[in-house]
Protein backbone atom coordinates (compact mmCIF):
# COMPACT_ATOMS: atom_id res chain seq x y z
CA UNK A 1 24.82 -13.75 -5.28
CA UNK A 2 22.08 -14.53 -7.65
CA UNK A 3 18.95 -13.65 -9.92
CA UNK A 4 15.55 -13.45 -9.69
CA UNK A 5 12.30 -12.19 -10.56
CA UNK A 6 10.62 -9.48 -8.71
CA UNK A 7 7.05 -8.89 -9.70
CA UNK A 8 4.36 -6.26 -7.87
CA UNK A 9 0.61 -6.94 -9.18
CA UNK A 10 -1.51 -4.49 -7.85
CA UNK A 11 -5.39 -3.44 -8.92
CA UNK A 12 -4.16 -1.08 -12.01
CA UNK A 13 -0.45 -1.65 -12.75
CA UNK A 14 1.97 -5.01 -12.20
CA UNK A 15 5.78 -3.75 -11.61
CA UNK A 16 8.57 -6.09 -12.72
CA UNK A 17 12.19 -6.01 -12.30
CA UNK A 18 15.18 -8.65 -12.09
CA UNK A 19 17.12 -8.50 -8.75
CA UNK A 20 19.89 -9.59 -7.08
CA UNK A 21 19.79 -11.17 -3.66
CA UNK A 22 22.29 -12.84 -1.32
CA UNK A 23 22.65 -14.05 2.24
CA UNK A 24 19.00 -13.18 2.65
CA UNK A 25 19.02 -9.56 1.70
CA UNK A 26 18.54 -7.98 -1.58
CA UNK A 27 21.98 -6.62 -2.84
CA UNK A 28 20.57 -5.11 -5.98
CA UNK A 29 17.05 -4.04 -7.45
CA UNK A 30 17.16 -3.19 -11.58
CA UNK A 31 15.18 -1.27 -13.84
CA UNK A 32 11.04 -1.19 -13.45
CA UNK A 33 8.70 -2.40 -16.04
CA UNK A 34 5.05 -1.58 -15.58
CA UNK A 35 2.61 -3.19 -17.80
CA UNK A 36 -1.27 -2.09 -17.17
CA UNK A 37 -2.89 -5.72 -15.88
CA UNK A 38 -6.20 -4.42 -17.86
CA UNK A 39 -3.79 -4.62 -21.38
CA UNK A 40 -3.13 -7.78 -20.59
CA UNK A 41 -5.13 -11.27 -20.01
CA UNK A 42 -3.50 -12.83 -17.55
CA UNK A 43 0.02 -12.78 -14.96
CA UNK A 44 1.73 -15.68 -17.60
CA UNK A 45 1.26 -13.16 -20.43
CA UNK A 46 2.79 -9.80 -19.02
CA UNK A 47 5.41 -12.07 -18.01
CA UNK A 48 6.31 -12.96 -20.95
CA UNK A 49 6.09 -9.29 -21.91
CA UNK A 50 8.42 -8.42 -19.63
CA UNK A 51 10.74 -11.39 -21.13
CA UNK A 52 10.54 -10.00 -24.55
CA UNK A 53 11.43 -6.14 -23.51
CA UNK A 54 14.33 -7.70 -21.63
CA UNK A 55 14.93 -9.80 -24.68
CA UNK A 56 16.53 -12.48 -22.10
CA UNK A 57 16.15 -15.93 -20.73
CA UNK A 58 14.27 -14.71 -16.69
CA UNK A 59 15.88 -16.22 -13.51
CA UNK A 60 13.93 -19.54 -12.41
CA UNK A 61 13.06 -18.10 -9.02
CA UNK A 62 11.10 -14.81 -8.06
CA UNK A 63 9.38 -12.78 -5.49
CA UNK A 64 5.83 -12.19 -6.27
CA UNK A 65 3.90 -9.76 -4.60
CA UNK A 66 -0.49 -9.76 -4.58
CA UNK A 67 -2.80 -7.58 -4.24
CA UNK A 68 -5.04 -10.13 -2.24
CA UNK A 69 -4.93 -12.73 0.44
CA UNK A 70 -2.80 -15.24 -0.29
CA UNK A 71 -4.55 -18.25 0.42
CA UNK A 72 -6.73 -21.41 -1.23
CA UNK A 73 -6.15 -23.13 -4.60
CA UNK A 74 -7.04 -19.72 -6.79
CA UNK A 75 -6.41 -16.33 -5.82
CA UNK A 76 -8.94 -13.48 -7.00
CA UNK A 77 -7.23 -9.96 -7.02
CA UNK A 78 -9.11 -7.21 -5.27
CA UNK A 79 -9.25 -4.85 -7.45
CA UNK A 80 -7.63 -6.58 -10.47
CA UNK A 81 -9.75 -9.30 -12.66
CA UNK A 82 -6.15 -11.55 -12.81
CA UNK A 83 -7.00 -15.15 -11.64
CA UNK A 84 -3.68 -16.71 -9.98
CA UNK A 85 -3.33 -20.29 -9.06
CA UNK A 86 -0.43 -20.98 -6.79
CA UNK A 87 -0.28 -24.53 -7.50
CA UNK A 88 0.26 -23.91 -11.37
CA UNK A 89 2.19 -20.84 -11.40
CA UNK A 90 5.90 -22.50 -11.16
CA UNK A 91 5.24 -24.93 -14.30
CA UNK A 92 3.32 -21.23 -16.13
CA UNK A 93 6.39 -19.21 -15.07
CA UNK A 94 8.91 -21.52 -15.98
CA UNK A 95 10.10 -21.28 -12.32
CA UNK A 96 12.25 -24.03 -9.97
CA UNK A 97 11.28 -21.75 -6.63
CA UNK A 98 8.93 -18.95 -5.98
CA UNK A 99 7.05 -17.19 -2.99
CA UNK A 100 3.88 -15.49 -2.95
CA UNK A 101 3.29 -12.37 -0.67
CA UNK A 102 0.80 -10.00 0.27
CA UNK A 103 1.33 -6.75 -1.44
CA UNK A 104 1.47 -5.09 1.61
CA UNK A 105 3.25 -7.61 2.90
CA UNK A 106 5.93 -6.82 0.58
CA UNK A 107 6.02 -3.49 1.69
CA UNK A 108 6.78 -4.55 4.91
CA UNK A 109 9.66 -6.55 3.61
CA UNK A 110 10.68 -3.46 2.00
CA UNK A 111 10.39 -1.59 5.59
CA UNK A 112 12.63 -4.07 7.16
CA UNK A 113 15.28 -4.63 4.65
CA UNK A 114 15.73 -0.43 3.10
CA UNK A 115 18.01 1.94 4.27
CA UNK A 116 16.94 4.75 6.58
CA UNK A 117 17.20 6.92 4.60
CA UNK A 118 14.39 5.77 2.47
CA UNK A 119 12.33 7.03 5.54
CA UNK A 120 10.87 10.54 5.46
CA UNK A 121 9.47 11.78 8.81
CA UNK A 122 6.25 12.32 8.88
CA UNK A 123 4.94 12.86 11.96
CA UNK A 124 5.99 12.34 15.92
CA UNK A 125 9.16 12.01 17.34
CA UNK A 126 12.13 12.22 14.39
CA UNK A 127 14.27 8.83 15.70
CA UNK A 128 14.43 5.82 13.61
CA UNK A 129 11.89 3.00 13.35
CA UNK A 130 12.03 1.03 16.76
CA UNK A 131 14.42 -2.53 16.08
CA UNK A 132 12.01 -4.59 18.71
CA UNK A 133 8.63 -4.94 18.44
CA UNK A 134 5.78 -4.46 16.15
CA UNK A 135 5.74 -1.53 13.06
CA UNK A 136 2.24 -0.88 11.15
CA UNK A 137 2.37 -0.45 7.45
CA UNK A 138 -0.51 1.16 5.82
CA UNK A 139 -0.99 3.17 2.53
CA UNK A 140 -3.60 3.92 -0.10
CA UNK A 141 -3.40 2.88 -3.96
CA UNK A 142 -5.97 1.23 -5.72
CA UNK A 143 -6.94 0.13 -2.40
CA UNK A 144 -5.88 0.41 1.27
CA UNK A 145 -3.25 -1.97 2.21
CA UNK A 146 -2.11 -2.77 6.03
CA UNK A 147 0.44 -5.05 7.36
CA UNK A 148 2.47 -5.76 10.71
CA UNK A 149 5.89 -5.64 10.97
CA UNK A 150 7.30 -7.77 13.87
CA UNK A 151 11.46 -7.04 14.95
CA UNK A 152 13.03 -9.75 17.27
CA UNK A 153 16.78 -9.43 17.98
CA UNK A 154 18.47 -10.03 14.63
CA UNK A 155 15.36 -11.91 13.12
CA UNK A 156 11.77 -10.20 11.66
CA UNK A 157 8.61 -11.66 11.17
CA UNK A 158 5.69 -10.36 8.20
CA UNK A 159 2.21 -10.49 9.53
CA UNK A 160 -0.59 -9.82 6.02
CA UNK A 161 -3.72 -8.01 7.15
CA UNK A 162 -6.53 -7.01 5.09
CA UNK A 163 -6.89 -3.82 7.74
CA UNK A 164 -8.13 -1.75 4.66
CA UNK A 165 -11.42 -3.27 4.77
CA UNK A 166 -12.43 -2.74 8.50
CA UNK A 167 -15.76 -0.55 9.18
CA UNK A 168 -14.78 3.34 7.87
CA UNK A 169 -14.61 5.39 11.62
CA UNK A 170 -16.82 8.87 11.16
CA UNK A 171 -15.30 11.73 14.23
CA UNK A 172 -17.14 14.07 13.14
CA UNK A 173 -21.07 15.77 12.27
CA UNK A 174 -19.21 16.07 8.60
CA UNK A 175 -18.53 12.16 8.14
CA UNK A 176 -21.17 10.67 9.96
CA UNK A 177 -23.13 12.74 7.20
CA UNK A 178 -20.07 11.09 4.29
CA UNK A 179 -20.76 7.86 5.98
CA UNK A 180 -24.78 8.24 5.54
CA UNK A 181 -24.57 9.30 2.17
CA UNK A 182 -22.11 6.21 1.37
CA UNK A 183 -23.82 3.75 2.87
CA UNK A 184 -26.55 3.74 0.51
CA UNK A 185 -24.00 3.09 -2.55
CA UNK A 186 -22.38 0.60 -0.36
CA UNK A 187 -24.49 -0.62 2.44
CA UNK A 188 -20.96 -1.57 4.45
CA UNK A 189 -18.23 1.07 4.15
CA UNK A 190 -15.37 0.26 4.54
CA UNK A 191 -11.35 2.32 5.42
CA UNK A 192 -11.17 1.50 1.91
CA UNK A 193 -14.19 3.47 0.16
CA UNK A 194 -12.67 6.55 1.71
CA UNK A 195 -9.20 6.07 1.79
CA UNK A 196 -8.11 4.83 -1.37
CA UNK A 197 -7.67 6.35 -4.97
CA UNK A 198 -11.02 5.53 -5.79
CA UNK A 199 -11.83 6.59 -2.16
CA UNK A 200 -11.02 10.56 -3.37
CA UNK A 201 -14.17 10.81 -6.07
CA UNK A 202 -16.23 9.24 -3.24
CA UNK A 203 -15.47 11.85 -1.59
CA UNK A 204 -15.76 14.67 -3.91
CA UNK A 205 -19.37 13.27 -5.29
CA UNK A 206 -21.02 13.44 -1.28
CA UNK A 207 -19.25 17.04 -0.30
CA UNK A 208 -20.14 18.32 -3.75
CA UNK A 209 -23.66 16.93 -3.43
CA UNK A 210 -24.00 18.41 0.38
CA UNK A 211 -23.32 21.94 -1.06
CA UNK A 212 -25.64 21.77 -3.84
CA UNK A 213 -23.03 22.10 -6.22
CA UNK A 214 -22.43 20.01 -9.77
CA UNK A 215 -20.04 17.19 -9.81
CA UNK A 216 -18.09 18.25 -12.86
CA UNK A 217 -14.99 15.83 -12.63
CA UNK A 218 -15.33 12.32 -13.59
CA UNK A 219 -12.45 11.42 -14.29
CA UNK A 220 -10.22 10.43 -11.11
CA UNK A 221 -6.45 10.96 -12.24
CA UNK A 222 -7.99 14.33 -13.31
CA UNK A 223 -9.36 14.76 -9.62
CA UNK A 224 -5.86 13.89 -7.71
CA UNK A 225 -4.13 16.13 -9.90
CA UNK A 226 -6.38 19.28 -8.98
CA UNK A 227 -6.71 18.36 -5.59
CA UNK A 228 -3.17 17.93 -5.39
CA UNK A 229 -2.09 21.45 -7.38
CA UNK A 230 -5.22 23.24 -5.62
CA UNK A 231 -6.95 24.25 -8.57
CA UNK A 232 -10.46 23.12 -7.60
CA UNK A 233 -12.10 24.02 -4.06
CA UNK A 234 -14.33 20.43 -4.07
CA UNK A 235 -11.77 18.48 -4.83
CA UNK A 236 -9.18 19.99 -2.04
CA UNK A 237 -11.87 19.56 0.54
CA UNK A 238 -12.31 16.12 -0.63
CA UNK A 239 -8.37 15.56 -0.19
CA UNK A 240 -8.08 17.43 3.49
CA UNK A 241 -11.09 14.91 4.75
CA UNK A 242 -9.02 11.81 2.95
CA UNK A 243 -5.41 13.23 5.00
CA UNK A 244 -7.93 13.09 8.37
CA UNK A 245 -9.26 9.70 7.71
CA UNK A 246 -5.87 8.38 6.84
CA UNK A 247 -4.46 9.71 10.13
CA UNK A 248 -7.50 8.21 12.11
CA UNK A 249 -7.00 4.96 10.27
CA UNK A 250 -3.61 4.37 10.76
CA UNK A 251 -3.70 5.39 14.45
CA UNK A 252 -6.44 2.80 14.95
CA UNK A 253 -4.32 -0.07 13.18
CA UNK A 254 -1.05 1.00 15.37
CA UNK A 255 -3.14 0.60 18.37
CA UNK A 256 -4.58 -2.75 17.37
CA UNK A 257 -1.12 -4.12 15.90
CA UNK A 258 0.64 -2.71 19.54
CA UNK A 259 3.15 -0.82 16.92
CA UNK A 260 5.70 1.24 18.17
CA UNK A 261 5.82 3.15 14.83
CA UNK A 262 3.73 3.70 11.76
CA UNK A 263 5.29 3.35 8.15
CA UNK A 264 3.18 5.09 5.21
CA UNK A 265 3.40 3.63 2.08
CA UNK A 266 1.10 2.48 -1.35
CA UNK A 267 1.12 3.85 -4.63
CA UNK A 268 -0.75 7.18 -2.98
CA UNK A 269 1.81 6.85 -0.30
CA UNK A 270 4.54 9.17 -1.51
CA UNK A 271 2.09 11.55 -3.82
CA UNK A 272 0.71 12.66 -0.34
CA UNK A 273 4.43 13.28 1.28
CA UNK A 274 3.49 16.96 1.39
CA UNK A 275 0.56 16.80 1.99
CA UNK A 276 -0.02 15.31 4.84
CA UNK A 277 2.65 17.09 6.33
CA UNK A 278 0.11 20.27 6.06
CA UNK A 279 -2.95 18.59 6.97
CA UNK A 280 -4.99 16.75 10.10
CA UNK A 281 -3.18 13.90 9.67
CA UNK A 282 -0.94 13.72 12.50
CA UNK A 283 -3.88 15.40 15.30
CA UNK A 284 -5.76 12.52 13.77
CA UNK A 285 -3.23 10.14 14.19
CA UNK A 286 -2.95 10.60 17.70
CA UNK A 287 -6.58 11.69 19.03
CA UNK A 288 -7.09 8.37 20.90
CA UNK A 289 -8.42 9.64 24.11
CA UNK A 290 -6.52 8.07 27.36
CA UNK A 291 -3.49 6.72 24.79
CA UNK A 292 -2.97 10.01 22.86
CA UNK A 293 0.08 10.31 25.22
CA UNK A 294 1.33 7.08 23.87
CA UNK A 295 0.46 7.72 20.16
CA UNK A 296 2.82 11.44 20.28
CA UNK A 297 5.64 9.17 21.39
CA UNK A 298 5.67 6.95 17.83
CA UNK A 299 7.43 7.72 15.15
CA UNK A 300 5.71 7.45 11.42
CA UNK A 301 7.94 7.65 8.16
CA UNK A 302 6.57 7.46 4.58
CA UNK A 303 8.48 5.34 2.49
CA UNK A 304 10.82 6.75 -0.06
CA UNK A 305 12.22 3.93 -2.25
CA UNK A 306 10.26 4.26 -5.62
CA UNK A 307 9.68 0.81 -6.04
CA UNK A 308 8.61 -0.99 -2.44
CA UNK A 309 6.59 -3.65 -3.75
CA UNK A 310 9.11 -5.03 -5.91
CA UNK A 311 11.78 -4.32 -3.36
CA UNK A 312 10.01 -6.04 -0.56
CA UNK A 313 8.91 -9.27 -2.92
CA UNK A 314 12.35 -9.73 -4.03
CA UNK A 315 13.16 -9.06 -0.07
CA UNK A 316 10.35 -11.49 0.51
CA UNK A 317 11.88 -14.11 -1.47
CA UNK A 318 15.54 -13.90 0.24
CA UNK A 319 14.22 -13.91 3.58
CA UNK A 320 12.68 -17.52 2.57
CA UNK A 321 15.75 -19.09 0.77
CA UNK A 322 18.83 -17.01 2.00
């Protein structure tokens, strides 16, 4: 058994945590620490933040989980202005071995390596996640993260997608009018301009603008709370569209992945546990014309464990050196 770093860098927040790992499964996952990326210059520096609240020598190995493609000589966050060079980061970090993940690849690190009962059921039949074949991951934060889990025999496999940023699908008069209205902030809309935090004031701003009414909230924690709590009629209709499109979404990227079940996660992921569970979602989910017979017979969970990301990069880095 032994120590490492666990680190989560998303657009807004990066999560870190020391954990213990051993025979390629993490035994142990300690304390969070999240440190807002825009207080701080670069990854090197909230590490050493992190150091200094710990007031500790770290491990020389960690789990690192980005919010971007991992891939190439520099890697540009998403939605984060961090600037991460693989090639430097062990002599930065002071680290002898490290692996770099997908954010939502994490997650699905995190899928295959928690304990059911960090799975709430969402939506179709109330079994476990399937133990062969493929299992989508998908979940608004920041952005809208996908990835494909892959279960053979005793072994799994972590496939990183960037399925957040395929063309936005309108259903209906109502969001081919969203998806006019967007297009000419965006030209291409993406999943992601719709369902993703920021994805909720889009939203809001075209349904309030399509009734004639004022756009008085600006602010878009303000705007998650009230939709969530009910207290303004914009913003609820502006969270009962997002619950549809997420549904939609997620039943497109199970079809395309083959998935025999759906996993919901991202910082939004678990906010929405209620939510969804009273909304469109799950008609959405499975209104796929000739394989809506299929799509009733999967399973989809939302993820429960409060800290994923860092779970499934510290999961991420057993898996690679049991």
């Amino acid at each position: 058994m032994r120590e490492i770093v666990a680190v989560d860098i998303g657009g807004t927040h990066a999560r870190f945590a020391i954990a213990t790992i051993e025979d390629g499964k993490v035994v142990t996952l300690g304390d969070a620490t999240t440190l807002k990326c825009a207080e701080h210059g670069s990854l090197a520096l909230a590490w050493e933040t992190f150091g200094r609240s710990l007031n500790r020598t770290l491990p020389r190995e960690a789990g690192i989980a980005v919010a971007c493609p991992v891939s190439g000589e520099i890697l540009k966050l998403t939605n984060n202005p961090w600037i991460i060079q693989p090639s430097q980061l062990g002599a930065r970090l002071h680290l002898d071995n490290f692996v770099l993940v997908n954010d939502f690849g994490a997650v699905a690190h995190a899928v295959a390596q928690v304990d059911s009962s960090h799975m709430k059921h969402l939506c179709g039949p109330d079994i476990d996640l399937p133990t062969e074949g493929a299992i989508t991951i998908v979940g608004p934060g920041t952005g809208l993260g996908a990835a494909c889990l892959l279960r053979r025999s005793d072994r799994y496999f972590v496939m990183e997608t960037e399925g957040g940023h395929l063309d936005y699908p309108p259903l209906d008069e109502l969001e081919d009018k969203i998806l006019s209205a967007l297009r000419l902030r965006f030209r291409r809309v993406s999943a992601e301009r719709i369902v993703s935090g920021p994805g909720l004031t889009n939203l809001y701003e075209v349904i309030a603008e399509m009734q004639g009414w004022p756009i008085t909230l600006r602010d878009n924690r303000t705007l998650w709370k009230n939709a969530l709590d009910g207290s303004d009629t914009v913003a609820v209709a502006a969270l009962e569209r997002f619950c549809l499109s997420l549904g939609a979404i997620s039943g497109d990227l199970a079809l395309a992945h083959g998935a025999r079940g759906v996993v919901i996660g991202g910082g939004l992921g678990l906010r929405l546990a209620d939510s969804l569970g009273h909304s469109g979602f799950a008609e959405r989910f499975v209104a796929k014309g000739r394989f809506e017979t299929m799509m009733t017979e999967m399973p989809v969970k939302i993820i429960t464990h409060p800290q994923p990301g860092l779970f499934g990069a510290a999961a991420a880095y057993a898996e690679a050196h049991p």
